[in-house]
Protein backbone atom coordinates (compact mmCIF):
# COMPACT_ATOMS: atom_id res chain seq x y z
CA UNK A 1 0.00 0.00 0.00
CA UNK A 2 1.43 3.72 -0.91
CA UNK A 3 1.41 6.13 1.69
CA UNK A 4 -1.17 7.78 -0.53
CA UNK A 5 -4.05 5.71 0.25
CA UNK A 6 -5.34 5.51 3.19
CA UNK A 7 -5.73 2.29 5.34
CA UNK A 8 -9.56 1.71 4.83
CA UNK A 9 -11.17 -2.43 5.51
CA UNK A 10 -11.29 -3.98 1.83
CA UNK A 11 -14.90 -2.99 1.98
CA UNK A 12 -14.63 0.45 2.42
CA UNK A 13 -11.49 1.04 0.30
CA UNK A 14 -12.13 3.66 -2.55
CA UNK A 15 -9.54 4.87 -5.33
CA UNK A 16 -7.09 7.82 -4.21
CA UNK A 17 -8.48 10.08 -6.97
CA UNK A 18 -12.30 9.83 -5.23
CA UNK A 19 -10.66 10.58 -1.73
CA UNK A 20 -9.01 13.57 -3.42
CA UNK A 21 -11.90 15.01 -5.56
CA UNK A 22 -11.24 14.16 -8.70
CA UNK A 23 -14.55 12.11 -9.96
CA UNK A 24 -13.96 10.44 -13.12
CA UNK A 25 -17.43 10.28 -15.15
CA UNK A 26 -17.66 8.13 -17.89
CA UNK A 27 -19.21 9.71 -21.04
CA UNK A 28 -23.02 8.72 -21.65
CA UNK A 29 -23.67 6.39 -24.48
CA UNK A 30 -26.32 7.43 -27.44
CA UNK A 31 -28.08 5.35 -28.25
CA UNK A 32 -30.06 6.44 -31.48
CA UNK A 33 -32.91 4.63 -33.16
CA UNK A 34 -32.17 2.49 -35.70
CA UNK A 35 -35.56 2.77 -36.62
CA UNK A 36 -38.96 4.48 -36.53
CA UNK A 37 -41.40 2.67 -34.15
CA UNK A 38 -44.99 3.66 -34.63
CA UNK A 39 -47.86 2.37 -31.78
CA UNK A 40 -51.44 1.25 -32.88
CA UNK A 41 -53.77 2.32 -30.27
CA UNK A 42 -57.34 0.42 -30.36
CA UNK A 43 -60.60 1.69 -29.59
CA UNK A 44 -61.55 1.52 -26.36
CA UNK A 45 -64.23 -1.61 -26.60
CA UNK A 46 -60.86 -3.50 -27.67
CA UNK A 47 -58.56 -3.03 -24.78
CA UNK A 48 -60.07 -5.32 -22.17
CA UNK A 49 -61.41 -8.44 -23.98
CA UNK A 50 -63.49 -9.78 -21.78
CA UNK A 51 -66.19 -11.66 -23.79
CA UNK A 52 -64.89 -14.31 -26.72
CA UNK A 53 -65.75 -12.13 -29.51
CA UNK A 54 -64.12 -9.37 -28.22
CA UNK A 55 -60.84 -12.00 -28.07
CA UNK A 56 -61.82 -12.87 -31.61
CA UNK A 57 -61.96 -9.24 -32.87
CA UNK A 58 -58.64 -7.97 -31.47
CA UNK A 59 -57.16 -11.69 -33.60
CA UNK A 60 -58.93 -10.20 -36.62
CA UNK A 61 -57.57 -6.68 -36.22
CA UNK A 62 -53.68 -8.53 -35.37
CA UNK A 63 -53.85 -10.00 -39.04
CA UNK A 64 -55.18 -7.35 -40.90
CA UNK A 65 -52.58 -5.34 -39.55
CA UNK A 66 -49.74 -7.82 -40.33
CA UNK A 67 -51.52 -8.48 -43.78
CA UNK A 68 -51.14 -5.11 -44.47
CA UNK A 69 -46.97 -4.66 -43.52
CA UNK A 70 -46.42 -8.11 -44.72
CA UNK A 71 -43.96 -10.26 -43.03
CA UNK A 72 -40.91 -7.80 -43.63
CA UNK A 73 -42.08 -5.31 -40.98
CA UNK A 74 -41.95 -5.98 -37.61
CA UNK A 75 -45.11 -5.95 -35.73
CA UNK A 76 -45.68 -6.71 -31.20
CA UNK A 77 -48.89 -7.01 -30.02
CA UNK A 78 -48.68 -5.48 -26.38
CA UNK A 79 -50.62 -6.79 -23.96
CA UNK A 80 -50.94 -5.90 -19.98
CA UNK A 81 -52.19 -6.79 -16.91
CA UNK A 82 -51.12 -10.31 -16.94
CA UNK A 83 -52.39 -10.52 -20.81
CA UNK A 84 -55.68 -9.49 -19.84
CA UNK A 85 -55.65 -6.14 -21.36
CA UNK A 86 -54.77 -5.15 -24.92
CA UNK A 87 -52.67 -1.79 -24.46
CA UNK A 88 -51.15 -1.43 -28.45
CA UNK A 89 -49.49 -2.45 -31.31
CA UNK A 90 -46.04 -1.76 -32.63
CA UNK A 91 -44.56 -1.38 -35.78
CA UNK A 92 -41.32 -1.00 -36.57
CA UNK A 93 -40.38 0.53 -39.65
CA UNK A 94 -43.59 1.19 -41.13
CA UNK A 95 -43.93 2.88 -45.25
CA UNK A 96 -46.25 6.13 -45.28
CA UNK A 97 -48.82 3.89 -47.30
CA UNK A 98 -48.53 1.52 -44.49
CA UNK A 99 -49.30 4.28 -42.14
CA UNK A 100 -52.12 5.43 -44.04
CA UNK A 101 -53.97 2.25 -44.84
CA UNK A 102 -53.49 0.95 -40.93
CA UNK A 103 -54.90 4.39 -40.00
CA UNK A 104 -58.30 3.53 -41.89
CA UNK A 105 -58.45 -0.16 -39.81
CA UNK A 106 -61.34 -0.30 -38.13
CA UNK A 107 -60.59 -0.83 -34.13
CA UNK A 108 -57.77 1.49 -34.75
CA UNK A 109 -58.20 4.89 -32.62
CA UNK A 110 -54.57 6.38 -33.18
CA UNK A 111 -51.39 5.87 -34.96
CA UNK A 112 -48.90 7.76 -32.93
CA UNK A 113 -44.66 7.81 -33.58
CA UNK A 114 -43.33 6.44 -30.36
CA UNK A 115 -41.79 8.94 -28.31
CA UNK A 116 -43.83 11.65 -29.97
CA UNK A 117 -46.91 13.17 -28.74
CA UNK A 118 -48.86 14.50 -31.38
CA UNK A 119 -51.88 12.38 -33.19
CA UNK A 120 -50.43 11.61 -36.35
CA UNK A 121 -53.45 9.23 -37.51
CA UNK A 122 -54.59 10.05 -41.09
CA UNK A 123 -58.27 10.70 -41.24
């Protein structure tokens, strides 16, 4: 041991430049995007399916949407509560006439840019 550093138990011991003020702080990471993630909000008789053809509606509404993107896009059905409540969709990477023709969907209420706050559904 140096006569630098104090005598400290292992569990307590801390480098010489702490004990003297000089912090080093790593640099925080970006990490950017890689993509644009859009969420599919449904109506509100869709998000607790409670009833069997409520279940049956929100399976019709999760392949229209992927018939529409096609296998090539990414789509996640989000569910909460222990599965019992449908919260959204998300797409990942999404064309503008993908955007538009999931906007018309019936059960749809809002296609919103994740992260962003403004309603960017196309009625």
């Amino acid at each position: 041991m140096s006569k630098n550093e104090p005598s400290l138990p292992l569990a307590f011991s801390v480098p010489v430049d702490m004990l003297l003020g000089h912090f080093i702080v790593p640099p925080r990471p970006v990490y950017p995007l890689a993509y644009d993630q859009y969420m599919l909000w449904p109506d509100k008789a869709l998000k607790w399916p409670r009833d069997q053809a409520t279940r049956d509606a929100i399976d019709v509404l999760d392949r229209r949407i992927r018939e529409i993107v096609g296998p090539s896009i990414v789509v996640e059905k989000k569910m909460g509560c222990i599965g019992a409540m449908l919260m959204f969709w998300l797409v990942k990477q999404p064309s503008d006439e993908h955007l538009l023709q999931l906007g018309k969907l019936n059960g749809i209420s809002e296609v919103q840019k994740d992260g962003v706050e403004d309603n960017i559904s196309y009625d």
